[in-house]
PDB file of N, CA and C in Angstrom:
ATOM      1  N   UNK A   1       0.848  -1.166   0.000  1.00  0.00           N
ATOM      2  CA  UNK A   1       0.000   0.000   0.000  1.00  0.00           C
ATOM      3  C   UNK A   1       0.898   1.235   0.000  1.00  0.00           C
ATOM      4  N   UNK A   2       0.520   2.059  -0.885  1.00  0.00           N
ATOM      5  CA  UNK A   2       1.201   2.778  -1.014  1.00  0.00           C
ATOM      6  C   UNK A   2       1.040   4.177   0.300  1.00  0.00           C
ATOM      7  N   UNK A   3       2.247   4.870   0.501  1.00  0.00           N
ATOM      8  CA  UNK A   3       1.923   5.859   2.101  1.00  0.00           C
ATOM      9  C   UNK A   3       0.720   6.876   1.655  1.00  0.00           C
ATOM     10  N   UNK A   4      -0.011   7.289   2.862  1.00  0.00           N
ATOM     11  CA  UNK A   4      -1.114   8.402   2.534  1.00  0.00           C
ATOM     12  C   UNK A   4      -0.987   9.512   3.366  1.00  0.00           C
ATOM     13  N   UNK A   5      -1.079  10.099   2.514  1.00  0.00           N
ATOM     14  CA  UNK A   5      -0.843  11.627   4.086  1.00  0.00           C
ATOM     15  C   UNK A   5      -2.306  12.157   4.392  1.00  0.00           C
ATOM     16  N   UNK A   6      -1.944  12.546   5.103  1.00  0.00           N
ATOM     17  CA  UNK A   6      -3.589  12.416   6.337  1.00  0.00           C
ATOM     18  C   UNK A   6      -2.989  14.382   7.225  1.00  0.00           C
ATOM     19  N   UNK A   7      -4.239  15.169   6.896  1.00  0.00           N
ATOM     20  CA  UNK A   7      -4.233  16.226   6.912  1.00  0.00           C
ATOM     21  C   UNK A   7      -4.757  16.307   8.595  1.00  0.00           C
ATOM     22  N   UNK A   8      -4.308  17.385   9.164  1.00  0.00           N
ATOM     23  CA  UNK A   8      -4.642  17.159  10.608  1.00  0.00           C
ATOM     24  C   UNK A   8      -6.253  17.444  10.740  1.00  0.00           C
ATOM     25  N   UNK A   9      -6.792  17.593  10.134  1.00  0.00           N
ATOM     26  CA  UNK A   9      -8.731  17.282  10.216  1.00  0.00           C
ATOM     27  C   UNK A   9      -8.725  16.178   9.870  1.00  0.00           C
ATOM     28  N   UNK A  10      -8.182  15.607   9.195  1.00  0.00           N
ATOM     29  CA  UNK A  10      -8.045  13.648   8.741  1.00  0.00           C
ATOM     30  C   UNK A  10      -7.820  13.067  10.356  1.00  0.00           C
ATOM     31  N   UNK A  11      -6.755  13.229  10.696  1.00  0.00           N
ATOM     32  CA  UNK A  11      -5.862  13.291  12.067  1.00  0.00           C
ATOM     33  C   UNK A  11      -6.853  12.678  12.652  1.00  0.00           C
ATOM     34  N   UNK A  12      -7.414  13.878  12.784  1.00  0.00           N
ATOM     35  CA  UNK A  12      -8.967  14.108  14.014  1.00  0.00           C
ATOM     36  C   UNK A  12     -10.083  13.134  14.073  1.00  0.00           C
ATOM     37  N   UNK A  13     -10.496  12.996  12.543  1.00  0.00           N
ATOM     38  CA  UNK A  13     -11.452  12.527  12.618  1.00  0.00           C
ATOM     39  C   UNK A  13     -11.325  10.869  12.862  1.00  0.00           C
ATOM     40  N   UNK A  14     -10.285  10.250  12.287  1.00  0.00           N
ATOM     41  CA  UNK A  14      -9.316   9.274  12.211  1.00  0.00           C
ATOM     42  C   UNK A  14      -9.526   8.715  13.628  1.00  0.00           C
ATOM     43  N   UNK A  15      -8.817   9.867  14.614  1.00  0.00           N
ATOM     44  CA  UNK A  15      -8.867   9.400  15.942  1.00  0.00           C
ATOM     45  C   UNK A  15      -9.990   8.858  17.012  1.00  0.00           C
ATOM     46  N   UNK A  16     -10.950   9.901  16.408  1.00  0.00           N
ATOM     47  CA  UNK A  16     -11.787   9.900  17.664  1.00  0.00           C
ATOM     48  C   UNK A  16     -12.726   8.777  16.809  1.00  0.00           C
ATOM     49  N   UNK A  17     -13.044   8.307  15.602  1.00  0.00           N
ATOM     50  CA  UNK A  17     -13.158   7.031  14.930  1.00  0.00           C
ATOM     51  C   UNK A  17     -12.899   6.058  15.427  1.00  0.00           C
ATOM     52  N   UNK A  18     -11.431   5.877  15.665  1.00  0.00           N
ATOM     53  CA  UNK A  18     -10.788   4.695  15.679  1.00  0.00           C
ATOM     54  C   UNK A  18     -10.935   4.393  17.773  1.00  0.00           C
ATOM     55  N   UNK A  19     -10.921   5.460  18.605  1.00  0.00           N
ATOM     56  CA  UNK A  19     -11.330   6.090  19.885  1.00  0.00           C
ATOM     57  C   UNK A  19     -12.419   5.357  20.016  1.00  0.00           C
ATOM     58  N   UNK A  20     -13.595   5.711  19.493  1.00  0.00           N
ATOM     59  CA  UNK A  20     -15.000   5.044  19.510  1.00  0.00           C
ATOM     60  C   UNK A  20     -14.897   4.262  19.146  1.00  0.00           C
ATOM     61  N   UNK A  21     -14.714   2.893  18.330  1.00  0.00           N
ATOM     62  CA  UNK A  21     -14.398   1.686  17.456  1.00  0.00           C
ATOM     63  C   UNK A  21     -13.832   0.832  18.923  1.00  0.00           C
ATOM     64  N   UNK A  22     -12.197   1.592  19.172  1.00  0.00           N
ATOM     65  CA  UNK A  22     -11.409   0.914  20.313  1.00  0.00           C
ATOM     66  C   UNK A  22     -12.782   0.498  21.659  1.00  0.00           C
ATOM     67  N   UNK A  23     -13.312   1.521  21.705  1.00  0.00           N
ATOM     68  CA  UNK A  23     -14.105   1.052  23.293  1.00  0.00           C
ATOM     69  C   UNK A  23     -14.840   0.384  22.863  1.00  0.00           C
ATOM     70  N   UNK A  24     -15.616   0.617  22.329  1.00  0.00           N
ATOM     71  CA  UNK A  24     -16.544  -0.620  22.125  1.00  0.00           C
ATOM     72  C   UNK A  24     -16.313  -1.785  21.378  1.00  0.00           C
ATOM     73  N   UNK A  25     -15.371  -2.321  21.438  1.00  0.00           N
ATOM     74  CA  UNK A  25     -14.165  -3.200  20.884  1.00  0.00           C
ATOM     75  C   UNK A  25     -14.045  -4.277  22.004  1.00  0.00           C
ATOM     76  N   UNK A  26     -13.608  -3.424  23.235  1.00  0.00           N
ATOM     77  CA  UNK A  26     -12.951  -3.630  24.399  1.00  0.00           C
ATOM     78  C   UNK A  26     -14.276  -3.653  25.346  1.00  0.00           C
ATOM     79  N   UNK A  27     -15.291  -3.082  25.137  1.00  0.00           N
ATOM     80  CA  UNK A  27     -16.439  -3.348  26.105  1.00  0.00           C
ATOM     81  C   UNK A  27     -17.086  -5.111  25.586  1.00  0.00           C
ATOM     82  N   UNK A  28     -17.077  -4.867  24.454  1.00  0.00           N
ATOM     83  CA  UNK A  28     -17.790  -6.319  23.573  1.00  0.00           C
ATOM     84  C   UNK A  28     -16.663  -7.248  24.594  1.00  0.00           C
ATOM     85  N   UNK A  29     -15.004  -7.209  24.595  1.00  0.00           N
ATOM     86  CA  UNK A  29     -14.479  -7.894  25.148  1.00  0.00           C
ATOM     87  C   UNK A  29     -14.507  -8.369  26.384  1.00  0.00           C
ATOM     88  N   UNK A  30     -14.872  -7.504  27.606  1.00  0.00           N
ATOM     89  CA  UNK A  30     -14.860  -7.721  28.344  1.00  0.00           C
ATOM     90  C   UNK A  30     -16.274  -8.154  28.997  1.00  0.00           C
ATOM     91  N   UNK A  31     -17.355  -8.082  28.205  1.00  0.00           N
ATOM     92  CA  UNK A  31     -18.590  -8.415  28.344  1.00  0.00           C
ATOM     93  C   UNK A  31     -18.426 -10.180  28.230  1.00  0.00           C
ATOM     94  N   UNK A  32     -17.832 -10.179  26.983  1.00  0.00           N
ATOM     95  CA  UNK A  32     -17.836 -11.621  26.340  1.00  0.00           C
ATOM     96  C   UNK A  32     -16.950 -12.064  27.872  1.00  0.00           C
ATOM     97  N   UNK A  33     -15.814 -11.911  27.930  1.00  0.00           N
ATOM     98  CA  UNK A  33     -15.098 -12.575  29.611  1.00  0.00           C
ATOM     99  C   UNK A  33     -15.848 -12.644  30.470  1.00  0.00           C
ATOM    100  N   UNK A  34     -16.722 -11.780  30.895  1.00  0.00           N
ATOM    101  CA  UNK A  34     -17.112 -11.825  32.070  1.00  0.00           C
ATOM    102  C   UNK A  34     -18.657 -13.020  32.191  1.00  0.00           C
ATOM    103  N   UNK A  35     -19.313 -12.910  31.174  1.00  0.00           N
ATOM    104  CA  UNK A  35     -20.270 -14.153  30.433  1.00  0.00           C
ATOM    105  C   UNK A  35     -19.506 -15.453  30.627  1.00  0.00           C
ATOM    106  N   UNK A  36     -18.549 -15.427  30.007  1.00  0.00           N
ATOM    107  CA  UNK A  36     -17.652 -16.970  30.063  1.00  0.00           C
ATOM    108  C   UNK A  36     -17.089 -17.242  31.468  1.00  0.00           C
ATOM    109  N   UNK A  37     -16.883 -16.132  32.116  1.00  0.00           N
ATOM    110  CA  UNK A  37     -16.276 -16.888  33.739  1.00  0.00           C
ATOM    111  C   UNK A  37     -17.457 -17.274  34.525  1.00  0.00           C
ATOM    112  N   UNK A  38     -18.891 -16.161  34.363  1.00  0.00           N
ATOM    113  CA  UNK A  38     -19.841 -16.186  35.222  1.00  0.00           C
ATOM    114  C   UNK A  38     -20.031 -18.064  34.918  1.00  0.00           C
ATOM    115  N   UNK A  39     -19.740 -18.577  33.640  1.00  0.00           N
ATOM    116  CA  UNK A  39     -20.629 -19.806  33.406  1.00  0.00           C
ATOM    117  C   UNK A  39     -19.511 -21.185  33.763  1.00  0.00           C
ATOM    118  N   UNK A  40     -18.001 -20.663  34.540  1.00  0.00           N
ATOM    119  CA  UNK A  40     -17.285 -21.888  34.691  1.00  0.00           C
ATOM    120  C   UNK A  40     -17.665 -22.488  35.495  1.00  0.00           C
ATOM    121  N   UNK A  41     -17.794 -23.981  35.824  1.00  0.00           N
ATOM    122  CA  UNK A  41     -18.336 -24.200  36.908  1.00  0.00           C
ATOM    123  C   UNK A  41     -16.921 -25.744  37.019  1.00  0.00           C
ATOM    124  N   UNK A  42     -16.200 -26.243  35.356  1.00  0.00           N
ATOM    125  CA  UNK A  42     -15.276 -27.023  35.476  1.00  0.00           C
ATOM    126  C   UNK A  42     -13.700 -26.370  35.153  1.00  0.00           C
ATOM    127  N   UNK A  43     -12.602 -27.008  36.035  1.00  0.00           N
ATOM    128  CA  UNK A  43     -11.647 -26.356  35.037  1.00  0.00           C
ATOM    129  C   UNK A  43     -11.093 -26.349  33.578  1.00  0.00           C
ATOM    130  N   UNK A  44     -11.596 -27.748  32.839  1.00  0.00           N
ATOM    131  CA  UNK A  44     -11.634 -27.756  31.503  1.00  0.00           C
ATOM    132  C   UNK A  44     -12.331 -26.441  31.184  1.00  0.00           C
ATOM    133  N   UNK A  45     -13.479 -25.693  31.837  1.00  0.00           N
ATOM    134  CA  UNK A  45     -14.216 -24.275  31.501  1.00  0.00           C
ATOM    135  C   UNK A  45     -13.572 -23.309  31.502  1.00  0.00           C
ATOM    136  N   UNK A  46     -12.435 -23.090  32.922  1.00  0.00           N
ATOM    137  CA  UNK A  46     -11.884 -22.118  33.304  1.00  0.00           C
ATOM    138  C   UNK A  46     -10.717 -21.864  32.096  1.00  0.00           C
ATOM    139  N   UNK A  47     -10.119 -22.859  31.539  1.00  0.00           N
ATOM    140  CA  UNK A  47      -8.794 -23.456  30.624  1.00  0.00           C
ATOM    141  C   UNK A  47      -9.597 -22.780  29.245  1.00  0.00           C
ATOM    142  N   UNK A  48     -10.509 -23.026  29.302  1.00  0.00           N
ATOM    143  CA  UNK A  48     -11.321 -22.686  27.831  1.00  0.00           C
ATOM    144  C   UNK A  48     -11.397 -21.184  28.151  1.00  0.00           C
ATOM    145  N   UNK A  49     -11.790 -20.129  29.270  1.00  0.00           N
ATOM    146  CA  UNK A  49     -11.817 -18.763  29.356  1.00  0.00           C
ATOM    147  C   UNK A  49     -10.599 -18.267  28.976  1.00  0.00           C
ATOM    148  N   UNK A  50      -9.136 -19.229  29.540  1.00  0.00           N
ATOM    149  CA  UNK A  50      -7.924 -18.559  29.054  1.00  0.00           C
ATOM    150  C   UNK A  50      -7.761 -18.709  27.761  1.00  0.00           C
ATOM    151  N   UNK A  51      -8.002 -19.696  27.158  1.00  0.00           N
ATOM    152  CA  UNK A  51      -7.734 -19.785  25.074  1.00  0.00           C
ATOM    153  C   UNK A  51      -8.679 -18.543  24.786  1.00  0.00           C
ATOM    154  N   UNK A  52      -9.948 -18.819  25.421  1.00  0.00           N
ATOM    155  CA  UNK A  52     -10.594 -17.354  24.868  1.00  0.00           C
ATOM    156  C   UNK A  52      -9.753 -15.643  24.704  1.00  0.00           C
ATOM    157  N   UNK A  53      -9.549 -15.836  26.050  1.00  0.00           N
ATOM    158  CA  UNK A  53      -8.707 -13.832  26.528  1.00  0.00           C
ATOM    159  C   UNK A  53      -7.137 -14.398  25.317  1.00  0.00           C
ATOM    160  N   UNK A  54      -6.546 -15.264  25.099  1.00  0.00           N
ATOM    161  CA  UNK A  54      -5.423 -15.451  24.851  1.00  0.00           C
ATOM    162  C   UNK A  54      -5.914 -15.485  23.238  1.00  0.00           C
ATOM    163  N   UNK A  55      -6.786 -15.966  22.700  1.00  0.00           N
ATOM    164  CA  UNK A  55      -7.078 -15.625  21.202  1.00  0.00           C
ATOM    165  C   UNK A  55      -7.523 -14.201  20.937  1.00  0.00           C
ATOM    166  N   UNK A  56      -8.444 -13.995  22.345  1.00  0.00           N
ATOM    167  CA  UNK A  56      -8.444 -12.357  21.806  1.00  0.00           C
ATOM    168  C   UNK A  56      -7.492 -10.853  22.211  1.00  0.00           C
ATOM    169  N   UNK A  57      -6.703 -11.843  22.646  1.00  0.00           N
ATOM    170  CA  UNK A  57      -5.709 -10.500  22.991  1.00  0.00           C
ATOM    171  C   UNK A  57      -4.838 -10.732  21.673  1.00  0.00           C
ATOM    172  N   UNK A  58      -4.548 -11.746  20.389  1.00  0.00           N
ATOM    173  CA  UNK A  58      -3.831 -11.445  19.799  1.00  0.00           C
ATOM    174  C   UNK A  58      -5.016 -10.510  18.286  1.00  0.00           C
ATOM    175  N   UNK A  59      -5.940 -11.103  18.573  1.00  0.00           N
ATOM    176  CA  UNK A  59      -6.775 -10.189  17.508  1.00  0.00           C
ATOM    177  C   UNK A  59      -7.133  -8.984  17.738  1.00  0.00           C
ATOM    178  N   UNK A  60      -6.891  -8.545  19.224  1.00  0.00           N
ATOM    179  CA  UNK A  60      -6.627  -7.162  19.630  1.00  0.00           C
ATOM    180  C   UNK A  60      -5.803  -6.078  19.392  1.00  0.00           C
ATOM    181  N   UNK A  61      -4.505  -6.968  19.173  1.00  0.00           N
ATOM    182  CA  UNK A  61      -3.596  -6.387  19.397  1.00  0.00           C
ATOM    183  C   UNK A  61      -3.641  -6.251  17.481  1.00  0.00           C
ATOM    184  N   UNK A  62      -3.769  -7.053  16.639  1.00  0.00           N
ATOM    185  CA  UNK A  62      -3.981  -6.690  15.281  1.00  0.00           C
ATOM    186  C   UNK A  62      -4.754  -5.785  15.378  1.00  0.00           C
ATOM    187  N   UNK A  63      -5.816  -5.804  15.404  1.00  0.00           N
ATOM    188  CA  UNK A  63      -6.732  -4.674  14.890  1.00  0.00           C
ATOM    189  C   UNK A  63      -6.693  -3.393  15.526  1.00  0.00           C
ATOM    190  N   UNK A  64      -6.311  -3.115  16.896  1.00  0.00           N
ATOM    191  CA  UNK A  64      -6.290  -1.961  17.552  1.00  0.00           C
ATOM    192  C   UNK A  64      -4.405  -1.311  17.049  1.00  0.00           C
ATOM    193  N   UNK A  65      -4.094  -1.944  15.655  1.00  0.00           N
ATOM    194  CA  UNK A  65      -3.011  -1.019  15.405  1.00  0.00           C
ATOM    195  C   UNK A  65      -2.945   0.096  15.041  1.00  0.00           C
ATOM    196  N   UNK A  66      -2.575   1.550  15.548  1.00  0.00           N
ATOM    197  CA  UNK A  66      -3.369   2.795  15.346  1.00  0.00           C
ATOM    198  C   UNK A  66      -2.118   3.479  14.409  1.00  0.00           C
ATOM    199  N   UNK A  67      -1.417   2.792  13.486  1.00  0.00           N
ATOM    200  CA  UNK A  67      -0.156   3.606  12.759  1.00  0.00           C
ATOM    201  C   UNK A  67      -1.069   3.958  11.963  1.00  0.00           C
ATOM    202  N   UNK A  68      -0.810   5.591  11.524  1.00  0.00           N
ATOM    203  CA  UNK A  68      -1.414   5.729   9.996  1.00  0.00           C
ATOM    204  C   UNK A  68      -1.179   4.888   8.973  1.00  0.00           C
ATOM    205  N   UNK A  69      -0.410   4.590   8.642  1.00  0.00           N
ATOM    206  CA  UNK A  69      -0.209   3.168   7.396  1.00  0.00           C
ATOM    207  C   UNK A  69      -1.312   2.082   7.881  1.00  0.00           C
ATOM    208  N   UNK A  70      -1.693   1.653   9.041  1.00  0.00           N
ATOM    209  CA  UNK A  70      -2.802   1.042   9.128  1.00  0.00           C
ATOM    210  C   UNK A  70      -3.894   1.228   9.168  1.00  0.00           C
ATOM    211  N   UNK A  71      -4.767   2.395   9.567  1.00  0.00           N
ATOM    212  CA  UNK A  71      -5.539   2.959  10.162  1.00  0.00           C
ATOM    213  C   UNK A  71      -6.739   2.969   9.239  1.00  0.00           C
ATOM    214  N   UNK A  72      -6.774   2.917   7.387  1.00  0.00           N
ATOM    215  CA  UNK A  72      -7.721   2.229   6.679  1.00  0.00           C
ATOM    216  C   UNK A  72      -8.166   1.385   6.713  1.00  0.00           C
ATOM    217  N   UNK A  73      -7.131   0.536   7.088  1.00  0.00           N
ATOM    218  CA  UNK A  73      -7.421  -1.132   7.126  1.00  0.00           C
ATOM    219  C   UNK A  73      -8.140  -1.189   8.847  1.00  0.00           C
ATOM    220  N   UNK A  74      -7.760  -0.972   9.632  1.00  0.00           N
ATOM    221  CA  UNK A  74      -8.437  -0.869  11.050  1.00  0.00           C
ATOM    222  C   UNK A  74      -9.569  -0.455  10.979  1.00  0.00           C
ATOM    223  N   UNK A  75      -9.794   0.534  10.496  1.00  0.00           N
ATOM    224  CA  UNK A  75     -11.482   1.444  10.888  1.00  0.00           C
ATOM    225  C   UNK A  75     -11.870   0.749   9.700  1.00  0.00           C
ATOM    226  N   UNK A  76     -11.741  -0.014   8.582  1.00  0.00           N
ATOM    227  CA  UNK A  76     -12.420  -0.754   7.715  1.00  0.00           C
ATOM    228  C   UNK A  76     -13.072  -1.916   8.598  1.00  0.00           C
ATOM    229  N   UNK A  77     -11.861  -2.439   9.717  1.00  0.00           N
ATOM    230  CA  UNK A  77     -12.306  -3.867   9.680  1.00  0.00           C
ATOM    231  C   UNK A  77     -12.789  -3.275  10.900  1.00  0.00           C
ATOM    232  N   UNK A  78     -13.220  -2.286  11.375  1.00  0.00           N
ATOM    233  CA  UNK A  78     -14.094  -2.019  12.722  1.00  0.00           C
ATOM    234  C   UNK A  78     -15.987  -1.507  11.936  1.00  0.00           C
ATOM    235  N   UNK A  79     -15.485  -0.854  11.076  1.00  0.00           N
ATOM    236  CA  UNK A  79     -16.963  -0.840  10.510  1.00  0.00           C
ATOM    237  C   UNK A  79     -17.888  -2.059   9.569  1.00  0.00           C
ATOM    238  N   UNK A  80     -16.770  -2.879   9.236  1.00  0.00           N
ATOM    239  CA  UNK A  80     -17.319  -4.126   9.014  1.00  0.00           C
ATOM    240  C   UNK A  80     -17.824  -4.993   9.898  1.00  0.00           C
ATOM    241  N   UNK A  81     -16.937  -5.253  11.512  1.00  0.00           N
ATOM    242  CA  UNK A  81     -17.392  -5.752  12.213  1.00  0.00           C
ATOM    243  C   UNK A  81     -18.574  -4.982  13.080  1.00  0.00           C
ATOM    244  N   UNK A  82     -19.441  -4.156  12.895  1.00  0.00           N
ATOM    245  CA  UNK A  82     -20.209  -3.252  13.118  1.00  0.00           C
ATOM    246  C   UNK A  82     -20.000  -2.869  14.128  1.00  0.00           C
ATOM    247  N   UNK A  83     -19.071  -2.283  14.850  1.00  0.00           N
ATOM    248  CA  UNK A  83     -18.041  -1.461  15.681  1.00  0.00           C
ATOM    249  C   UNK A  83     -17.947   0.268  15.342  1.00  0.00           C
ATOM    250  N   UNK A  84     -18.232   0.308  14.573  1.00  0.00           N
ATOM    251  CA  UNK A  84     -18.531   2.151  13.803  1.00  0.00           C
ATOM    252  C   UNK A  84     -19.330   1.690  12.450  1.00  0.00           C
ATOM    253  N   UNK A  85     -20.074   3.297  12.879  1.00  0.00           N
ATOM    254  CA  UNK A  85     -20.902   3.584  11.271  1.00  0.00           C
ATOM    255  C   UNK A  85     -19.869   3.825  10.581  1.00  0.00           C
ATOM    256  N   UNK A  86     -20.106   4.165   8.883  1.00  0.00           N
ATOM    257  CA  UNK A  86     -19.488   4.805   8.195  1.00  0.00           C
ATOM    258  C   UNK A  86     -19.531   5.779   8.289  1.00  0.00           C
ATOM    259  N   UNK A  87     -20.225   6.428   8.821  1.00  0.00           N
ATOM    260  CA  UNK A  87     -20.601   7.605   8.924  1.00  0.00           C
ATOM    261  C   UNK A  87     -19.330   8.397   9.981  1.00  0.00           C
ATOM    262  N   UNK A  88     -19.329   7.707  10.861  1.00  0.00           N
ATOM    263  CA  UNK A  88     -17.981   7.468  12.118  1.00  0.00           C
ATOM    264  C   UNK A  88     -16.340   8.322  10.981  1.00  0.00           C
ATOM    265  N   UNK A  89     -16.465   8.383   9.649  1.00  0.00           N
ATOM    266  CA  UNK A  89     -15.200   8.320   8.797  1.00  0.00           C
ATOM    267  C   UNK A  89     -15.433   9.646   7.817  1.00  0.00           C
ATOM    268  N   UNK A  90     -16.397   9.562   8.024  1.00  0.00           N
ATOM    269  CA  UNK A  90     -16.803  10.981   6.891  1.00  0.00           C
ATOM    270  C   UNK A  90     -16.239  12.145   7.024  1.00  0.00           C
ATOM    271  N   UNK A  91     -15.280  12.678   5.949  1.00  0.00           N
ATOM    272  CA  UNK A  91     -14.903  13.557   6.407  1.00  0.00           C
ATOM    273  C   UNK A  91     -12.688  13.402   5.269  1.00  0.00           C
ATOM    274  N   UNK A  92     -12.782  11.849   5.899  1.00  0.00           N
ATOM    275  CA  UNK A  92     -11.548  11.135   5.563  1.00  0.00           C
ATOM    276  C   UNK A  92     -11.602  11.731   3.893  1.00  0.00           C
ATOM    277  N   UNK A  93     -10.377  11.288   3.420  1.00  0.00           N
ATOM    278  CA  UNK A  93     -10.035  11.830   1.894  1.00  0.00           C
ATOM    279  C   UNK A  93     -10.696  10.460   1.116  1.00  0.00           C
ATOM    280  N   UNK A  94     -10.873  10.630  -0.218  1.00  0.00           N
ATOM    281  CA  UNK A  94     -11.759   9.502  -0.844  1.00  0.00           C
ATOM    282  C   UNK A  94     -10.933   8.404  -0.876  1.00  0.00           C
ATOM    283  N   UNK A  95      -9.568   8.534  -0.700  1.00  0.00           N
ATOM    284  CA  UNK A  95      -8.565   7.065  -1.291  1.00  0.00           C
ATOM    285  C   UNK A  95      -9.001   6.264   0.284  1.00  0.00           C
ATOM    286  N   UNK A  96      -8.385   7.320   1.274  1.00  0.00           N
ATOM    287  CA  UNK A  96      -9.178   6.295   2.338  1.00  0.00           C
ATOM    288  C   UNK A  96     -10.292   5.784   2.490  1.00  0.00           C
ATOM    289  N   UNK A  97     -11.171   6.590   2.369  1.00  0.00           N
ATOM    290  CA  UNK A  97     -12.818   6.195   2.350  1.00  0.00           C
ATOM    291  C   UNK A  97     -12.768   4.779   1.501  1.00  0.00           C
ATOM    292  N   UNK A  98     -12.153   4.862   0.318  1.00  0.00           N
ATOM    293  CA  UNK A  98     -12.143   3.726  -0.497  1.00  0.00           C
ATOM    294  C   UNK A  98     -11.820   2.325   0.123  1.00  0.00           C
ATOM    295  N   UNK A  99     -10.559   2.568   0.829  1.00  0.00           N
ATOM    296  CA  UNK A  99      -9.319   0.878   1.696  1.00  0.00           C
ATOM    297  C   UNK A  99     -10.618   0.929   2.845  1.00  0.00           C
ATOM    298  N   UNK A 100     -10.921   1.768   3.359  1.00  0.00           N
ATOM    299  CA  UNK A 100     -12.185   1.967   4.237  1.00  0.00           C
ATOM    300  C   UNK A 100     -13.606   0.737   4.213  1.00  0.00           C
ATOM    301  N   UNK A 101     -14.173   1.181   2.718  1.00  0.00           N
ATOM    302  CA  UNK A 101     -14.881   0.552   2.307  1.00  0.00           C
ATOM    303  C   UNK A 101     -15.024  -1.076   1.455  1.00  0.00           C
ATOM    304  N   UNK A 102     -14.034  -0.976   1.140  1.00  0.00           N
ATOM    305  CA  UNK A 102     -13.567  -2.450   0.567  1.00  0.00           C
ATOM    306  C   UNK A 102     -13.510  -3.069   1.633  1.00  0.00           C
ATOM    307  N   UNK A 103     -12.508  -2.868   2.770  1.00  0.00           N
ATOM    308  CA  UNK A 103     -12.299  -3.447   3.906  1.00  0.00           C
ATOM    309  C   UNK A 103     -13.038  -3.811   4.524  1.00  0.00           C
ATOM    310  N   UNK A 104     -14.162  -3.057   4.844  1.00  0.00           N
ATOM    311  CA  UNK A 104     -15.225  -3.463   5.769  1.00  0.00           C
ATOM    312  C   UNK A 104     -16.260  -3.996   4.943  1.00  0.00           C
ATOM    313  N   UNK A 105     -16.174  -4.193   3.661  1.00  0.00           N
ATOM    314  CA  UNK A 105     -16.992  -5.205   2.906  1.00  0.00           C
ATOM    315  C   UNK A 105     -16.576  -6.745   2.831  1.00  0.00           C
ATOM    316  N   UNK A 106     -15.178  -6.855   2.728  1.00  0.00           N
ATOM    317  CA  UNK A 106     -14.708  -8.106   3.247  1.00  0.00           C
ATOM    318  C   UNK A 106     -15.174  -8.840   4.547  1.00  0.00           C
ATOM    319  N   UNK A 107     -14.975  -7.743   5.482  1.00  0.00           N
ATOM    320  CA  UNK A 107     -15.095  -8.173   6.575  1.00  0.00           C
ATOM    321  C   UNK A 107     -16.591  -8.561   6.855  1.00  0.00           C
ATOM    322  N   UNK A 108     -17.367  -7.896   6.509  1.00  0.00           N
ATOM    323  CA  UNK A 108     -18.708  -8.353   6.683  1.00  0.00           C
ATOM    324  C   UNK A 108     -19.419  -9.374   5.971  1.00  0.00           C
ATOM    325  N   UNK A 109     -18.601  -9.823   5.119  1.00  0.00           N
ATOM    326  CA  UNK A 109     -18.566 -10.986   4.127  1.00  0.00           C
ATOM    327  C   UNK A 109     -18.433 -12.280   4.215  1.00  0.00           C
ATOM    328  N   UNK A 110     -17.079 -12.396   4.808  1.00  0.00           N
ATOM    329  CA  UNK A 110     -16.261 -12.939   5.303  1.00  0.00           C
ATOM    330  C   UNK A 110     -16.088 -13.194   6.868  1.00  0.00           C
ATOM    331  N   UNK A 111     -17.340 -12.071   7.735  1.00  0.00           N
ATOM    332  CA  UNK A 111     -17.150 -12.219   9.309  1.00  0.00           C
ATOM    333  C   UNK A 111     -15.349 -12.365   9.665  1.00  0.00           C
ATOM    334  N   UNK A 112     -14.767 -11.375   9.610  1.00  0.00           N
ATOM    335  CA  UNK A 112     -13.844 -10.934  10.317  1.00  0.00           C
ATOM    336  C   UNK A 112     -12.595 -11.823   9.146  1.00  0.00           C
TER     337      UNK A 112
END
């Protein structure tokens, strides 16, 4: 991909996007944990809560990458996973809007 420069109203909007996306990212996460411990009752259960936090801390750590070189591809695959409107992006330059929109068409396609 080729580099994009991102104007400081891009910056902005970018952030507080990707800001809103992140929490409710991380609320879905910790909702989903706290569901799965309320229901351990074996430790084969408890063993299964850690593969859970341990698969999603590495898909966390992908998607919550906030470099501008990533940040199309992120808020794509946050509005695909219905984590932000598009609307959440408006504003962005059209090439982004574009990696934006492809992205989160995959993703909603394809479920993640």
């Amino acid at each position: 991909m080729r580099e994009l420069h991102w104007s400081p109203a891009e910056k902005k909007i970018a952030r507080e996007a990707y800001d809103a996306g992140r929490e409710r990212l991380l609320a879905e996460t910790v909702a989903a944990f706290k569901a799965r411990a309320a229901a351990v009752n074996t430790i084969e259960e408890m063993w299964a809560v850690q593969e859970f936090l341990r698969t999603r801390e590495g898909d966390l750590n992908h998607l919550l990458d906030c470099r501008y070189s990533q940040l199309p591809s992120v808020l794509g695959q946050m509005v695909g996973r219905g984590l932000l409107a598009e609307s959440a992006v408006a504003g962005l330059g059209e090439e982004k809007l574009a990696i934006i929109r492809e992205v989160a068409a995959m993703v909603s396609k394809h479920g993640d």
